[in-house]
PDB file of N, CA and C in Angstrom:
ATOM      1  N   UNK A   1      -4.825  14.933   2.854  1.00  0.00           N
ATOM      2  CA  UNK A   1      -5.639  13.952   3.514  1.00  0.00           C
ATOM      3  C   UNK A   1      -5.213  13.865   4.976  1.00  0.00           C
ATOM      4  N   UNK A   2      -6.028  13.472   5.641  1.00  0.00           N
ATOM      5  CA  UNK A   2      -5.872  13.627   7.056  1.00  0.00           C
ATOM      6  C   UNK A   2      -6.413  12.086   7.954  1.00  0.00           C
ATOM      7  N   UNK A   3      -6.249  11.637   8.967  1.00  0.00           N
ATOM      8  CA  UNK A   3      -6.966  10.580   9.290  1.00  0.00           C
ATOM      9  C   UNK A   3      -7.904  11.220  10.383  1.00  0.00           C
ATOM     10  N   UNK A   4      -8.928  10.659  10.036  1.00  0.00           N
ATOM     11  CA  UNK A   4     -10.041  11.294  10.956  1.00  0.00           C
ATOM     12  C   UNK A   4     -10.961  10.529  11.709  1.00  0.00           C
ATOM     13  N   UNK A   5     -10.453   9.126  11.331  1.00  0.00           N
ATOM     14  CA  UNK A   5     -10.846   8.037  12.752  1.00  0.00           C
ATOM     15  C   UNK A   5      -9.763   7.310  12.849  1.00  0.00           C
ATOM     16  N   UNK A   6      -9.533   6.827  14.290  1.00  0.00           N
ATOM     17  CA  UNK A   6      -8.303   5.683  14.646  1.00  0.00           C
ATOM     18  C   UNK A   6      -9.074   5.608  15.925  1.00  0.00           C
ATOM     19  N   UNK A   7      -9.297   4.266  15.444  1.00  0.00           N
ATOM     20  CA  UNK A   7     -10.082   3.795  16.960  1.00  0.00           C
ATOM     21  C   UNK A   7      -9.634   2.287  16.519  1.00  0.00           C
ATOM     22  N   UNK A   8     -10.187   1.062  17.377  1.00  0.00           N
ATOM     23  CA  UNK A   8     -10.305  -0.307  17.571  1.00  0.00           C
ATOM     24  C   UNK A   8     -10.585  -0.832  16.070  1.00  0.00           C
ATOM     25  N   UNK A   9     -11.596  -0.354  15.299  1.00  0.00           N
ATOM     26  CA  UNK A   9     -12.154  -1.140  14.135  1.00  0.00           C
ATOM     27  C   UNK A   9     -11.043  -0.654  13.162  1.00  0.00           C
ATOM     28  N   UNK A  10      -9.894   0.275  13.353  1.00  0.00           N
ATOM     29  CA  UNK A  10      -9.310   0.765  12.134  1.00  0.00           C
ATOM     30  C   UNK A  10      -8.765   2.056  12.031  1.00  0.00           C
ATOM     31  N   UNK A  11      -9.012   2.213  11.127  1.00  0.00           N
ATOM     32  CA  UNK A  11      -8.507   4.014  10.778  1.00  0.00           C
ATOM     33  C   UNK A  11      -9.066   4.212   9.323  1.00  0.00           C
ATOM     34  N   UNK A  12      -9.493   5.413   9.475  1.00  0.00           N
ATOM     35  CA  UNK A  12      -9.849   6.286   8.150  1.00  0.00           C
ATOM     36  C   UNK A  12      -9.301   7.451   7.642  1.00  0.00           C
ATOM     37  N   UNK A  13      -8.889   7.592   6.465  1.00  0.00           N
ATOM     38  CA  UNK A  13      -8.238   8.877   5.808  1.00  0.00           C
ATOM     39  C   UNK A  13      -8.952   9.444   4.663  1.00  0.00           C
ATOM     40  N   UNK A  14      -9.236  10.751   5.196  1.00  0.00           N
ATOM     41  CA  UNK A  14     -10.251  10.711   4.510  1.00  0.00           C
ATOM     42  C   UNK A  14      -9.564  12.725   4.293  1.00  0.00           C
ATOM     43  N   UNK A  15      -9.978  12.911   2.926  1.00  0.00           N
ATOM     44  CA  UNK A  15      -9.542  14.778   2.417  1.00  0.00           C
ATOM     45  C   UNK A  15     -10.204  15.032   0.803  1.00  0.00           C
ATOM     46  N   UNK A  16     -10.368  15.671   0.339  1.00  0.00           N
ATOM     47  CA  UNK A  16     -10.680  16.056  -1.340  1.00  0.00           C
ATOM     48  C   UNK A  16     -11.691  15.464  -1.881  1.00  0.00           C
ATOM     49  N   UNK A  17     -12.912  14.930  -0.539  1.00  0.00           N
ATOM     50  CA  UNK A  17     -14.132  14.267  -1.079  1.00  0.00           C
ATOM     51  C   UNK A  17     -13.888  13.022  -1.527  1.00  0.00           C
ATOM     52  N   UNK A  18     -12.606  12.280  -0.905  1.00  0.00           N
ATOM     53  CA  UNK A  18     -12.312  11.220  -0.686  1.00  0.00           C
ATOM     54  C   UNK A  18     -11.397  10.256   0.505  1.00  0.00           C
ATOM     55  N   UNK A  19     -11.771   8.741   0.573  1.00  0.00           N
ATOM     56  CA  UNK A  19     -11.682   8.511   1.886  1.00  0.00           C
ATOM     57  C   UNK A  19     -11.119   6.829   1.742  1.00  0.00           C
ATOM     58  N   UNK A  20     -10.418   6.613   2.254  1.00  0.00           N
ATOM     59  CA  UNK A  20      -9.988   5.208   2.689  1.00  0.00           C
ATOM     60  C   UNK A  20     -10.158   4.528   4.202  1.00  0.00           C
ATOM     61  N   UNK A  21     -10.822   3.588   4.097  1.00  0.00           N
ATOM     62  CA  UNK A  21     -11.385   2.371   5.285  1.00  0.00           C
ATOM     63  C   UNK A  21     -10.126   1.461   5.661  1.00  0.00           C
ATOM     64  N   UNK A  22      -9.273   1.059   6.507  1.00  0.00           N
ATOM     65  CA  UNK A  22      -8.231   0.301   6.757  1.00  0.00           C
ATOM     66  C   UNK A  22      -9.247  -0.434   8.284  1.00  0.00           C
ATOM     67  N   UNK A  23      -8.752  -1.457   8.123  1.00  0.00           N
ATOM     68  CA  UNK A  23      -9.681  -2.350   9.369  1.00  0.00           C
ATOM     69  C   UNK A  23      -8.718  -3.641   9.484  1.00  0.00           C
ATOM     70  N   UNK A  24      -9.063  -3.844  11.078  1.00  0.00           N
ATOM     71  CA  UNK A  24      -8.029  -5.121  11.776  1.00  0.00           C
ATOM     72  C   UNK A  24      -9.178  -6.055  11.120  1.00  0.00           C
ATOM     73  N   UNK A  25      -8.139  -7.380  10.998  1.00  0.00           N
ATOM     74  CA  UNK A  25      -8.867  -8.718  10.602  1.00  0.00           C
ATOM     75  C   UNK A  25      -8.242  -9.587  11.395  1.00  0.00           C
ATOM     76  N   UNK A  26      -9.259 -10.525  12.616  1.00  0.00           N
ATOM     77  CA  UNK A  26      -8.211 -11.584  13.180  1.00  0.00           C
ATOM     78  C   UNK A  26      -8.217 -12.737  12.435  1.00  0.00           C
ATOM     79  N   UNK A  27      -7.070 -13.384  13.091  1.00  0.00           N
ATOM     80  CA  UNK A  27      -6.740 -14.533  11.780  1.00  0.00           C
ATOM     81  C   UNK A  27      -5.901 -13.994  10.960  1.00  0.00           C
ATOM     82  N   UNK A  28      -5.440 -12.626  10.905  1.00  0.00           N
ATOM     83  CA  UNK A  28      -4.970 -12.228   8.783  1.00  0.00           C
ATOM     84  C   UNK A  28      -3.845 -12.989   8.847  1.00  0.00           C
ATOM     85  N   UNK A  29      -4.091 -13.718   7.280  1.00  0.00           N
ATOM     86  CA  UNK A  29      -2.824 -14.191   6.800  1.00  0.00           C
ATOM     87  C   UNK A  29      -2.529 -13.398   5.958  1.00  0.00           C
ATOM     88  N   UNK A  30      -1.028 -12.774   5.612  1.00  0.00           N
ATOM     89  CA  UNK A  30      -0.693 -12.188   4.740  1.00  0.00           C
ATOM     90  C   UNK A  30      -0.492 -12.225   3.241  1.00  0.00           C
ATOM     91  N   UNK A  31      -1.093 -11.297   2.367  1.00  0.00           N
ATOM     92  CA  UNK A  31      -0.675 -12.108   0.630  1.00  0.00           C
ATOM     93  C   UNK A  31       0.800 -12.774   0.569  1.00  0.00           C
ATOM     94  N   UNK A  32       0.963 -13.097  -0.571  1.00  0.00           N
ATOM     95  CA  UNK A  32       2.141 -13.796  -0.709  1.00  0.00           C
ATOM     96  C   UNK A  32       2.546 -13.613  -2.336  1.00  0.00           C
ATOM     97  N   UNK A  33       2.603 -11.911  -2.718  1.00  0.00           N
ATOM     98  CA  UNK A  33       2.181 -11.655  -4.228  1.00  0.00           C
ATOM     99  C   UNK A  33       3.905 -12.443  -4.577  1.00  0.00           C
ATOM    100  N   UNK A  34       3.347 -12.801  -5.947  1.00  0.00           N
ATOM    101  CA  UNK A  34       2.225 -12.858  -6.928  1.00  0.00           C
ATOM    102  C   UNK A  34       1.573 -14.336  -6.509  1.00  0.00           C
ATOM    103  N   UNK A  35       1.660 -15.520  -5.161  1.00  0.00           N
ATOM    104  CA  UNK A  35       1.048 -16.395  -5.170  1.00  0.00           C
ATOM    105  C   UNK A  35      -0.492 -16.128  -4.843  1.00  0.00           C
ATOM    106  N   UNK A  36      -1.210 -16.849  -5.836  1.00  0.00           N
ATOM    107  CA  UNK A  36      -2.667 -17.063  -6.055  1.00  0.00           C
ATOM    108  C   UNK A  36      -3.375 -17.696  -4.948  1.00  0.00           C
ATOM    109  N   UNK A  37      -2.542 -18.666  -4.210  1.00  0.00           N
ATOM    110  CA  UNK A  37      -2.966 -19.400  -3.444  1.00  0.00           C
ATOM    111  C   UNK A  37      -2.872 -18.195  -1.647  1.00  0.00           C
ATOM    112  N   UNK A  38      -2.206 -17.159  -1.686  1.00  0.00           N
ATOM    113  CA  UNK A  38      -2.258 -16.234  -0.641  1.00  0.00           C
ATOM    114  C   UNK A  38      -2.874 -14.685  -1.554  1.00  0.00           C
ATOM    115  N   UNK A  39      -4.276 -15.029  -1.536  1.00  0.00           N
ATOM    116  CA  UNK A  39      -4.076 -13.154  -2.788  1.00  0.00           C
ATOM    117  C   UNK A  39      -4.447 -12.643  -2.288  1.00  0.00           C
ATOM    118  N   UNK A  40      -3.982 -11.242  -2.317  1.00  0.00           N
ATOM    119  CA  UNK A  40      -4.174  -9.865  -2.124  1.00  0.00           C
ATOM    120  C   UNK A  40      -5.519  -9.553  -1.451  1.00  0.00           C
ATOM    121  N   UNK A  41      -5.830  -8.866  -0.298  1.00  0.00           N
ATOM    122  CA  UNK A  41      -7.515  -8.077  -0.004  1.00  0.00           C
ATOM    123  C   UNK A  41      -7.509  -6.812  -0.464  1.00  0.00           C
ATOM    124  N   UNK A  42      -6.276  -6.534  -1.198  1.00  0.00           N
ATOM    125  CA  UNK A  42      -7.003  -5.066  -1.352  1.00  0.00           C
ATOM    126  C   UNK A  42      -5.545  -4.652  -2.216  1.00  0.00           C
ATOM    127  N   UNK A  43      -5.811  -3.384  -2.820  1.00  0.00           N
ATOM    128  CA  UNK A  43      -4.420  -2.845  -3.424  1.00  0.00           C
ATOM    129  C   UNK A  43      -4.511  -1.138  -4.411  1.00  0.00           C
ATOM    130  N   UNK A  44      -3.492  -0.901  -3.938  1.00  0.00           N
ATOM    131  CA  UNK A  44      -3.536   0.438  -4.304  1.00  0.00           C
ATOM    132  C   UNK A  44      -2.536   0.738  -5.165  1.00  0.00           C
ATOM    133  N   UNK A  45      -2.787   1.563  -6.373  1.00  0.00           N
ATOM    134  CA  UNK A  45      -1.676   2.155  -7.151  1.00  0.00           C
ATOM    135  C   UNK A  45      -1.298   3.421  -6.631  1.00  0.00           C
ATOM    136  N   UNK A  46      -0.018   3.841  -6.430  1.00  0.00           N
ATOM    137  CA  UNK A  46      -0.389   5.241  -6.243  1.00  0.00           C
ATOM    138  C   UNK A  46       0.421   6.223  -6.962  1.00  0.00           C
ATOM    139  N   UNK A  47       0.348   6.939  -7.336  1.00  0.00           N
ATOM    140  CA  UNK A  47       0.781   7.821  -8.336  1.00  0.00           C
ATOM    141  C   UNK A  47       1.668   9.098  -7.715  1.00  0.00           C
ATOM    142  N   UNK A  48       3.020   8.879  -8.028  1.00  0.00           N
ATOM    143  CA  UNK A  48       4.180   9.949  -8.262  1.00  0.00           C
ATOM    144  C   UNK A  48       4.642  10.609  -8.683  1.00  0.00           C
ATOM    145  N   UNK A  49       5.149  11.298  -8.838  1.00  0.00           N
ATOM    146  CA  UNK A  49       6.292  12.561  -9.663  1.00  0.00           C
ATOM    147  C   UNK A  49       7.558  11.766  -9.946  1.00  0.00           C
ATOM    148  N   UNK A  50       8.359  11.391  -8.824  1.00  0.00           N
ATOM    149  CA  UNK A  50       9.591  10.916  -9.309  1.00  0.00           C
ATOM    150  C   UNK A  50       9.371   9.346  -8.656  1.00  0.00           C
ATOM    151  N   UNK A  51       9.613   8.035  -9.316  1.00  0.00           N
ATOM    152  CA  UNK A  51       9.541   7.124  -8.851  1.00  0.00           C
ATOM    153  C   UNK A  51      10.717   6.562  -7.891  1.00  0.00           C
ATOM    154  N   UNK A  52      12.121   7.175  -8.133  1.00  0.00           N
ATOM    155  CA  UNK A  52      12.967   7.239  -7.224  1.00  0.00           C
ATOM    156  C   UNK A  52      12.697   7.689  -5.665  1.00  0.00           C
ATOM    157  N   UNK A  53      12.126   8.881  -5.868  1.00  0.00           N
ATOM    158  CA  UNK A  53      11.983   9.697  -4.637  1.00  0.00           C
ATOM    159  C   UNK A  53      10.436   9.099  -4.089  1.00  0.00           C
ATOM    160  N   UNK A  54       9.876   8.836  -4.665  1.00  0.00           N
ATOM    161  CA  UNK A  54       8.570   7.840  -3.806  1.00  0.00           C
ATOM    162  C   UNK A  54       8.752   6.148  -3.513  1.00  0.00           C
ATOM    163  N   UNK A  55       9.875   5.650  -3.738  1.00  0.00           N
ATOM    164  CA  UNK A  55      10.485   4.712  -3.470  1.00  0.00           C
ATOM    165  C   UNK A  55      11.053   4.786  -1.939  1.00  0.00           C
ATOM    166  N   UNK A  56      11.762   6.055  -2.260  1.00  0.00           N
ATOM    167  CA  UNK A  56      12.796   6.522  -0.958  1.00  0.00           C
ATOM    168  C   UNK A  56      12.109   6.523   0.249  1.00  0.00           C
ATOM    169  N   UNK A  57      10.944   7.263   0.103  1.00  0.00           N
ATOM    170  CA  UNK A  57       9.949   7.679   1.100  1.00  0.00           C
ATOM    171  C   UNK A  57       9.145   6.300   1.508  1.00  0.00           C
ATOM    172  N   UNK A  58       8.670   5.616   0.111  1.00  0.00           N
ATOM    173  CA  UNK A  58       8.163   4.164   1.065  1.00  0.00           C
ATOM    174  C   UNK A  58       9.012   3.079   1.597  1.00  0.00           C
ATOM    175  N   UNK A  59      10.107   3.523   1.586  1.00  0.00           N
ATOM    176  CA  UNK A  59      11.221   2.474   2.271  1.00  0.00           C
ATOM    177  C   UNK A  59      11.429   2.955   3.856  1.00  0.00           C
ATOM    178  N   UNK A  60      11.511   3.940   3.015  1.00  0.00           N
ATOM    179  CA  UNK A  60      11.868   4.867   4.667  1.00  0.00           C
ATOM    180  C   UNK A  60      10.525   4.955   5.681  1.00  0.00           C
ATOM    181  N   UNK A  61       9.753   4.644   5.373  1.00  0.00           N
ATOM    182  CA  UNK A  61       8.016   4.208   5.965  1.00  0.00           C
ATOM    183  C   UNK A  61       7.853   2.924   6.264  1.00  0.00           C
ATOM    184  N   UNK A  62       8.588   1.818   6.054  1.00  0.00           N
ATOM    185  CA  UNK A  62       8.724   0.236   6.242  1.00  0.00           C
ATOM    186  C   UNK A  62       8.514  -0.547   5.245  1.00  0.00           C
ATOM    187  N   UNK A  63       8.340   0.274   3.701  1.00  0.00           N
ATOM    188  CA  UNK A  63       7.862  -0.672   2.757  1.00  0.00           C
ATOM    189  C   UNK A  63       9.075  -1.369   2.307  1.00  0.00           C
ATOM    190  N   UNK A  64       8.974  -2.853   1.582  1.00  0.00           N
ATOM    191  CA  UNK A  64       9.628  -3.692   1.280  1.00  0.00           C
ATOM    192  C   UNK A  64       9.087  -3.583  -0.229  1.00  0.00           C
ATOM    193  N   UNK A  65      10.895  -3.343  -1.880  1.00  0.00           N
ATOM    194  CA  UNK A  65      10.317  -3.251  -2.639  1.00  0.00           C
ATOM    195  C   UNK A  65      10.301  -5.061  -3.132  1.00  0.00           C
ATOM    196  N   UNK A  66       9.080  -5.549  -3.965  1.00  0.00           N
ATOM    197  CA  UNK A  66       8.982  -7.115  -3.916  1.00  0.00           C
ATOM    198  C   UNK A  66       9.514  -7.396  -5.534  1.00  0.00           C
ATOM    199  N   UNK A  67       9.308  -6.820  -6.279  1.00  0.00           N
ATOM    200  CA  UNK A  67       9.332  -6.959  -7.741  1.00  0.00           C
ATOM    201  C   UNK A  67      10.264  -5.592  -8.926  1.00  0.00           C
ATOM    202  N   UNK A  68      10.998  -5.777  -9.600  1.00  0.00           N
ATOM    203  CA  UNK A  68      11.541  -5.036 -10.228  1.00  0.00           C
ATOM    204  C   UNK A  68      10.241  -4.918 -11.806  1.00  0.00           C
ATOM    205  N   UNK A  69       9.457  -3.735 -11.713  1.00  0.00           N
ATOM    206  CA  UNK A  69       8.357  -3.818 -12.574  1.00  0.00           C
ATOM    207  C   UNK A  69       9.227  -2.926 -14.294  1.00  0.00           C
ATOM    208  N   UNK A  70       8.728  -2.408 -14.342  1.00  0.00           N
ATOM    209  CA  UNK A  70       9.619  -1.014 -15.670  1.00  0.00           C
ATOM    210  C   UNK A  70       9.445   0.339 -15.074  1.00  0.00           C
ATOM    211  N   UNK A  71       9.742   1.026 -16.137  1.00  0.00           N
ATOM    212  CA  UNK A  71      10.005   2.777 -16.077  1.00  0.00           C
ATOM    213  C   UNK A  71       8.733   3.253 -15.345  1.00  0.00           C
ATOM    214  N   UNK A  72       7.759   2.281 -15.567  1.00  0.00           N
ATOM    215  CA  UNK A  72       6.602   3.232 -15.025  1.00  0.00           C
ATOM    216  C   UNK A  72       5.511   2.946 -13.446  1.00  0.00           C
ATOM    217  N   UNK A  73       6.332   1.784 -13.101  1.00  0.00           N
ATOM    218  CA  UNK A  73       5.727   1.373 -12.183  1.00  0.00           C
ATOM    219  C   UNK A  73       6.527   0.477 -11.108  1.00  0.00           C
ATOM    220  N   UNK A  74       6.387   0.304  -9.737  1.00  0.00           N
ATOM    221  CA  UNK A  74       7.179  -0.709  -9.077  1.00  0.00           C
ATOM    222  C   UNK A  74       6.401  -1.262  -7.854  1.00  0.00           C
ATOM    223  N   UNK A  75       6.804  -2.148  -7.406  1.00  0.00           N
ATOM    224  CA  UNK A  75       6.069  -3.292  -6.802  1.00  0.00           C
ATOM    225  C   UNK A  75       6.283  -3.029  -5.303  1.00  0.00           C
ATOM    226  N   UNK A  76       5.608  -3.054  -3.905  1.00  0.00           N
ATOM    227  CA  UNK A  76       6.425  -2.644  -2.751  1.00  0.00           C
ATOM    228  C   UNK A  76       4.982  -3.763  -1.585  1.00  0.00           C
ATOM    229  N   UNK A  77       5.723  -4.223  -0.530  1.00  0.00           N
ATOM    230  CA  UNK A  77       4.932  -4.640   0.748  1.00  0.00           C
ATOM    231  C   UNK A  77       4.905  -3.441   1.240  1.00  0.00           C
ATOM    232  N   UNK A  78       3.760  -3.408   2.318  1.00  0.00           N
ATOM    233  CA  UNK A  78       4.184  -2.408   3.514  1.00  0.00           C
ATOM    234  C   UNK A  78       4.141  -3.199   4.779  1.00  0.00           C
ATOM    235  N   UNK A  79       4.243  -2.945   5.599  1.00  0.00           N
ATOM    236  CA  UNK A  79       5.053  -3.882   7.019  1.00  0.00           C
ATOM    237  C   UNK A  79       4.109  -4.846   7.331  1.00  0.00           C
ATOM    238  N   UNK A  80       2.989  -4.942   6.532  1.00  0.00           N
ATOM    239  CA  UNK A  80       1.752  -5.972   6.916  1.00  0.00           C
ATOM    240  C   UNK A  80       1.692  -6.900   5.732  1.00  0.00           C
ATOM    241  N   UNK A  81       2.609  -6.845   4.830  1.00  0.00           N
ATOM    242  CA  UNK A  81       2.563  -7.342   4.239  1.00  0.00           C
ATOM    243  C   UNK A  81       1.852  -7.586   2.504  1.00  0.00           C
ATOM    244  N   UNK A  82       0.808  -6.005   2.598  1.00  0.00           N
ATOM    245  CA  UNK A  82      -0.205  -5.883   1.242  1.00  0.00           C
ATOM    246  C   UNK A  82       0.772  -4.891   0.473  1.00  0.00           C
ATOM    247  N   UNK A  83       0.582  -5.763  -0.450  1.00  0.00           N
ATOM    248  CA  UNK A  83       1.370  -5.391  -2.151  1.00  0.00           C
ATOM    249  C   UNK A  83       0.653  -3.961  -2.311  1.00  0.00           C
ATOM    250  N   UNK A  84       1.875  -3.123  -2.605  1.00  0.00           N
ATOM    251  CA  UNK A  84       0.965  -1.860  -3.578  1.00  0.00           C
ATOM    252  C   UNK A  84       1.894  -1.754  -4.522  1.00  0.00           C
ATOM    253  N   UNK A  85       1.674  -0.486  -5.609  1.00  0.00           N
ATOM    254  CA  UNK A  85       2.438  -0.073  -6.451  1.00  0.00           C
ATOM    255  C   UNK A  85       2.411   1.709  -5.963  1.00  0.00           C
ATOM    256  N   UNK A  86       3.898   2.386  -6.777  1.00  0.00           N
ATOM    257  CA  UNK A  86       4.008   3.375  -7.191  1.00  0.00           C
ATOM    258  C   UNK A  86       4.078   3.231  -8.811  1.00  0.00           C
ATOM    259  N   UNK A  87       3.439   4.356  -8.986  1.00  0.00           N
ATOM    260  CA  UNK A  87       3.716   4.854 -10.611  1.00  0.00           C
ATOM    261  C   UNK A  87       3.558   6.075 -11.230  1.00  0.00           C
ATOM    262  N   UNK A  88       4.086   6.211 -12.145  1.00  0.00           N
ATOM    263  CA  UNK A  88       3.941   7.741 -12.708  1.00  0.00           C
ATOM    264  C   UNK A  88       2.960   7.903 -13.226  1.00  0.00           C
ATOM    265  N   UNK A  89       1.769   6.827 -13.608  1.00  0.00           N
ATOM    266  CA  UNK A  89       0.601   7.002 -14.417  1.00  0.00           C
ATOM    267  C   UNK A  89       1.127   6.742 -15.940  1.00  0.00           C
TER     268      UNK A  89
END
């Protein structure tokens, strides 16, 4: 995947006949997972090989991990604050 717009409204990544929309919001308040009263705009699972070594890499990228989940999945901010997961599927 590649990003193939970064302009003012955002950025797009887009490869394999698929594509992700990321866009500024003024005002954003950040989630506050798991509070209900700050939830989530959006969220992604994303799927690994080794959950150690895709841990490593989203730390080392600015992610913050938030939740200790099980064997198959784990909980992470990224510097803006939106919850994702890694998992092995």
């Amino acid at each position: 995947m590649d990003v193939t717009y970064d302009g003012p409204e955002g950025a797009l990544i887009a490869g394999d006949g698929k594509s992700v929309m990321f866009q500024q919001v003024s005002e954003y308040t950040p989630p506050q997972w798991p509070d209900p009263a700050h939830p989530q705009q959006g969220h992604l699972d994303l799927i690994v090989d080794d959950l150690d070594s895709g841990e490593a890499r989203a730390v080392e990228l600015g992610a913050t991990r938030l939740a200790n989940a099980d064997e198959t999945f784990r909980v992470f901010a990224d510097p803006a604050g939106h919850p994702f997961c890694l998992t092995t599927g």
